[in-house]
Protein backbone atom coordinates (compact mmCIF):
# COMPACT_ATOMS: atom_id res chain seq x y z
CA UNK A 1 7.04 -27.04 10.42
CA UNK A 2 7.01 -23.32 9.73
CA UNK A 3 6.17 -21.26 6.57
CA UNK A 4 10.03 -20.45 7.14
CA UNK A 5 11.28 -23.68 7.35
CA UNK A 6 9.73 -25.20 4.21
CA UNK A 7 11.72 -24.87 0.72
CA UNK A 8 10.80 -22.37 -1.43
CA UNK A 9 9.33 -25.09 -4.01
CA UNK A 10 7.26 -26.22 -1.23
CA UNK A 11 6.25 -23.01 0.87
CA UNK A 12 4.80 -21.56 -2.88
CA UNK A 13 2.33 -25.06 -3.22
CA UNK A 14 1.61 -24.59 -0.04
CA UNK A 15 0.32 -20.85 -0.20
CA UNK A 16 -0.94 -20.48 -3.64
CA UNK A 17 -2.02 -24.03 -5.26
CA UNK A 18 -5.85 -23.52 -4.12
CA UNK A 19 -5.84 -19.81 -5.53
CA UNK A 20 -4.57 -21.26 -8.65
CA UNK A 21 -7.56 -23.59 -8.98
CA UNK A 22 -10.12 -21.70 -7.48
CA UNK A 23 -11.32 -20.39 -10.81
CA UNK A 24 -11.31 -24.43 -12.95
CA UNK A 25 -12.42 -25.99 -9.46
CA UNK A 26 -16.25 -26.43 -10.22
CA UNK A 27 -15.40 -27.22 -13.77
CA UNK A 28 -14.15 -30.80 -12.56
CA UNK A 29 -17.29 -33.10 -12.72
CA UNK A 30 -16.04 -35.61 -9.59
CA UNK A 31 -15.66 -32.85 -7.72
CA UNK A 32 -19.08 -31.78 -7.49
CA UNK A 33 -20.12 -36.10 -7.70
CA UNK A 34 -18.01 -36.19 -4.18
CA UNK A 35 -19.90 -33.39 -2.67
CA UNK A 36 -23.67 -34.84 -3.67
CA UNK A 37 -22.22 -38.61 -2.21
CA UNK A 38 -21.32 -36.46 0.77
CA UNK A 39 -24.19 -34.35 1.29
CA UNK A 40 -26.32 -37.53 1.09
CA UNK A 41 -24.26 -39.46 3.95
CA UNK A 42 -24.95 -36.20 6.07
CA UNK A 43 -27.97 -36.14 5.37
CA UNK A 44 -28.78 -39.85 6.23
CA UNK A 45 -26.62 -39.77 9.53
CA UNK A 46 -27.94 -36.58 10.94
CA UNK A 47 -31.35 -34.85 11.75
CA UNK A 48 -30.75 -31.65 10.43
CA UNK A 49 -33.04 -28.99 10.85
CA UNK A 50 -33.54 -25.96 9.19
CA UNK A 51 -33.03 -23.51 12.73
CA UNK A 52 -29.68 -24.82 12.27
CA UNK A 53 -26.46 -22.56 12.22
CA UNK A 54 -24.06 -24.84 10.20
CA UNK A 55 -20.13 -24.07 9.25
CA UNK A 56 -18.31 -25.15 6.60
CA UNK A 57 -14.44 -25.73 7.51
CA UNK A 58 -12.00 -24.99 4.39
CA UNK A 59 -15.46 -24.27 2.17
CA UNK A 60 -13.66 -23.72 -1.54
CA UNK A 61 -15.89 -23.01 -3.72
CA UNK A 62 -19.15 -24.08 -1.51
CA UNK A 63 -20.14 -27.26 -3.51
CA UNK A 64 -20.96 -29.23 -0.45
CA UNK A 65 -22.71 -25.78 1.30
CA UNK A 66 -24.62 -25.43 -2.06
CA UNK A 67 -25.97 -28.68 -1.97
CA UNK A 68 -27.10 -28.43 2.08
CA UNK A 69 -28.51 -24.44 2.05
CA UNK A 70 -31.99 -25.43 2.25
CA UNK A 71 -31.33 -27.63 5.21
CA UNK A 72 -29.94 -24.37 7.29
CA UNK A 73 -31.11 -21.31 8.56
CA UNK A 74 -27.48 -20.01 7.84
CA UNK A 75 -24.28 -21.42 6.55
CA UNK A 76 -20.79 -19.74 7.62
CA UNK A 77 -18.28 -20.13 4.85
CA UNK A 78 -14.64 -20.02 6.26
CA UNK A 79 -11.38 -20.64 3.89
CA UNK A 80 -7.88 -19.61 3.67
CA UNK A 81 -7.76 -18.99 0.00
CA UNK A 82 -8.58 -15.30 -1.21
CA UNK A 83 -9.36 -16.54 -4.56
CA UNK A 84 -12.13 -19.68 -3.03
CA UNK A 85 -13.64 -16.98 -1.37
CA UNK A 86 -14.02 -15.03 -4.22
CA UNK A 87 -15.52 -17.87 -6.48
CA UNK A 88 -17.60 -18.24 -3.62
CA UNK A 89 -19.13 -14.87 -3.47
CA UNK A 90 -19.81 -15.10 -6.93
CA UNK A 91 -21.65 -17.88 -6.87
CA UNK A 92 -23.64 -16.70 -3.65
CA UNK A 93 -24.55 -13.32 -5.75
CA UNK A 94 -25.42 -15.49 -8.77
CA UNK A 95 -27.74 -18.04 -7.17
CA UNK A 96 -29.41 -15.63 -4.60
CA UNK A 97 -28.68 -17.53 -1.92
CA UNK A 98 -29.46 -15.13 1.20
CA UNK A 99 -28.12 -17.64 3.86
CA UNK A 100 -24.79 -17.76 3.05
CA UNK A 101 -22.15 -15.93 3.94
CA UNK A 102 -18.05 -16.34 3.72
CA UNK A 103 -15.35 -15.39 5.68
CA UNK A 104 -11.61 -15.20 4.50
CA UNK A 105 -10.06 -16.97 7.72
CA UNK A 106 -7.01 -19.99 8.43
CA UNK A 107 -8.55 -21.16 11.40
CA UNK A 108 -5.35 -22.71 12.30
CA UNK A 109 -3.77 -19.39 13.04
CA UNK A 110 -6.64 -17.53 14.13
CA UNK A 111 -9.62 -17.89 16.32
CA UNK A 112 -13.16 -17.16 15.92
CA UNK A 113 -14.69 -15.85 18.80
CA UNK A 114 -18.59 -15.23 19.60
CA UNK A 115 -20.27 -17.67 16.98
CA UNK A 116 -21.71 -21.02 17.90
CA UNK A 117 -22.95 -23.38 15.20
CA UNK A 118 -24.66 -26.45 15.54
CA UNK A 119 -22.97 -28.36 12.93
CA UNK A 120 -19.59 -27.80 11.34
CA UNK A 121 -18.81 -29.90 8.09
CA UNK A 122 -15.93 -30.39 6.01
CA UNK A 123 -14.93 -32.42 3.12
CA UNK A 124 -11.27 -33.35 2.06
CA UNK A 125 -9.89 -30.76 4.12
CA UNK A 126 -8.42 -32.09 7.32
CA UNK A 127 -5.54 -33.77 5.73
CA UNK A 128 -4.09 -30.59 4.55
CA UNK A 129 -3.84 -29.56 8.21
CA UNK A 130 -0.87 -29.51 10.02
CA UNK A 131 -1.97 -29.35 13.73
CA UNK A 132 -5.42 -31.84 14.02
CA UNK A 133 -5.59 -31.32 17.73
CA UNK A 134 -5.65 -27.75 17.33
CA UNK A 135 -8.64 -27.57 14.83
CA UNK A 136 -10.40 -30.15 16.96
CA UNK A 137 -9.75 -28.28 19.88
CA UNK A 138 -11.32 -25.61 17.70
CA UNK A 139 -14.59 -26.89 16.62
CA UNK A 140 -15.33 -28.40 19.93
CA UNK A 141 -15.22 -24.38 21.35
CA UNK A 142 -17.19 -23.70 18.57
CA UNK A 143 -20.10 -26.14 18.54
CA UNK A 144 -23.10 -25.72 20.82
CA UNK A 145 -23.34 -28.54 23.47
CA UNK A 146 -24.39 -32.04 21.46
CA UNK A 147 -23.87 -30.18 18.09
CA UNK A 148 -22.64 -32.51 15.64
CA UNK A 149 -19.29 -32.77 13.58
CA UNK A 150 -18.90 -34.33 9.76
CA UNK A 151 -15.24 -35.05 8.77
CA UNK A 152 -14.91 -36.44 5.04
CA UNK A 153 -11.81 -37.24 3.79
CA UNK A 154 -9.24 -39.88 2.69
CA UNK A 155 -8.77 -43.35 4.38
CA UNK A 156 -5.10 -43.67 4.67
CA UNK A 157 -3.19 -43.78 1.53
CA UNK A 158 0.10 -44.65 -0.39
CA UNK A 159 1.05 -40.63 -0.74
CA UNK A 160 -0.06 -40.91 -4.69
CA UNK A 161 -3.12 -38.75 -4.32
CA UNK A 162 -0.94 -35.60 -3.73
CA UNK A 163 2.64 -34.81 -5.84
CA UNK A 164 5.98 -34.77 -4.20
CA UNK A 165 5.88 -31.22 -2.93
CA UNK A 166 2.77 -31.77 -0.65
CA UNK A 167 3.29 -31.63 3.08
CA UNK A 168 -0.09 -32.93 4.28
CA UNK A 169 -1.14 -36.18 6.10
CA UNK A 170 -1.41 -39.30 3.91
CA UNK A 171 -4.71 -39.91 4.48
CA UNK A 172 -5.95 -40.93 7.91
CA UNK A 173 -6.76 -44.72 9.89
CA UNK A 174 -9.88 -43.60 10.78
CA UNK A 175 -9.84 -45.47 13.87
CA UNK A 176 -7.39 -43.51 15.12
CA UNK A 177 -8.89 -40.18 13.91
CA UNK A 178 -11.75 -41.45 16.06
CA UNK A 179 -9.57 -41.61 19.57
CA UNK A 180 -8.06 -38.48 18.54
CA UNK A 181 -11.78 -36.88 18.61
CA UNK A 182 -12.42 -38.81 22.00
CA UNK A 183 -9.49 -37.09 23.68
CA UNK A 184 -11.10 -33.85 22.75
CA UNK A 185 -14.11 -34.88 24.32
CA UNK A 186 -16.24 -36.32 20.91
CA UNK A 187 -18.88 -38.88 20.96
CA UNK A 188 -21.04 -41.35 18.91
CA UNK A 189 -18.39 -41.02 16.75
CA UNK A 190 -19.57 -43.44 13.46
CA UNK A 191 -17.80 -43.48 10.10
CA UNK A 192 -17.91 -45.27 6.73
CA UNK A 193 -17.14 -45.31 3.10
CA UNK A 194 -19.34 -42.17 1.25
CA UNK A 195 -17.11 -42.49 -1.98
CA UNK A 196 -14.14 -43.38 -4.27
CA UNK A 197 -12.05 -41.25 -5.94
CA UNK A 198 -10.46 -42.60 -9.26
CA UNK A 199 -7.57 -41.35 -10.99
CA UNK A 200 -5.81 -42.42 -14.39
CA UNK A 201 -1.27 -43.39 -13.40
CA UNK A 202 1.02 -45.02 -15.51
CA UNK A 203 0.28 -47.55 -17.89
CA UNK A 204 -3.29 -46.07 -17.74
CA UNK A 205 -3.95 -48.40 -14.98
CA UNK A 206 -6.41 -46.60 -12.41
CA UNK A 207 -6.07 -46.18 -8.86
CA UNK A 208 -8.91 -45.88 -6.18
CA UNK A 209 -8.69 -43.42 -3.39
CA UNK A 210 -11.77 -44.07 -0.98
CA UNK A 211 -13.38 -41.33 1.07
CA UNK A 212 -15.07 -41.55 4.59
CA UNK A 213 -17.50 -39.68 6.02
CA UNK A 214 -17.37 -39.34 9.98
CA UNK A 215 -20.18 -38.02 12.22
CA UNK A 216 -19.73 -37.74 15.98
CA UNK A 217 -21.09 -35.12 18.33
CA UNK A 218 -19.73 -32.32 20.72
CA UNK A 219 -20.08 -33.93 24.41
């Protein structure tokens, strides 16, 4: 689906809801408990080392990127959302942090040509993507042979986690998310459970969302 098919209710959620946030994102205490659960299931899965040339796939505000720096000799920052980007920067200028660098980019629409990274990492990003072969199609062109890939994100869900305007994936069966990444030529694909998000509903009663973390490697 097109931005021009979409209703006007949704096509606005779709284009603006992340610049809205951008500013109250870090502000949100789970947020920033996700990224350290994450960073530490990287970390235990695979050798980084610090020649590496990582990328961070729909970045936001660089939590997760924050939290690895000292692992990489540089991080590429790449998001869609003018304001994330700008949070971003701030926070780059702030801390110091001389291996960092962002790039305003929807790498769903456009290519980017002439870098190779040896790890690209992403955290609850993939299900607001419409076309998954596309970006996997993607990374694989832009990892170095055996470079490694880290997907975290929702196990399937019940469509609660988002509002009724949202026009993302529900979550994903992992196991299929796996095959997918074996059609584009993916291996020692492993995955498991790096974190639950909870959230207050009705009746106060509060649901779990879990969160995997998937590592597999470019072939």
């Amino acid at each position: 689906m097109n931005a021009g098919s979409l209703p006007l209710s949704k096509f606005i959620y779709k284009m603006n809801d992340f610049n809205l946030k951008a500013q109250e994102w870090d502000k949100n205490p789970m947020q920033t408990e996700r990224s350290i659960a994450i960073a530490k299931g990287i970390l235990n899965s695979i050798p980084l080392e610090h020649n590496m040339r990582a990328m961070e796939f729909g970045t936001g505000t660089a939590i997760l990127s924050f939290l690895l720096k000292d692992h990489f000799k540089e991080i590429l920052l790449i998001d869609s959302s003018e304001e994330m980007i700008r949070v971003t920067n701030e926070k780059i200028m702030a801390t110091g942090a001389k291996n960092m660098r962002t790039l305003l980019l929807d790498l769903e629409k456009n290519e980017l040509n002439d870098e190779k990274f040896d790890i690209i990492f992403t955290q609850m990003v993939l299900h607001h993507v419409t076309d998954i072969e596309l970006i996997f199609e993607r990374f694989y062109n832009l990892l170095k042979p055996s470079a490694y890939l880290a997907i975290a994100d929702l196990y399937s869900e019940d469509g609660t986690f988002h509002d009724e305007n949202f026009t993302g994936h529900k979550g994903f069966d992992v196991d299929e998310l796996s095959a997918t990444l074996q059609k584009h030529h993916f291996i020692d694909i492993k995955h498991t459970k790096c974190f639950t998000i909870k959230r207050t509903g009705e009746n106060d009663i509060i649901k779990e969302y879990p969160v995997f973390l998937l590592t597999c490697k470019r072939n």
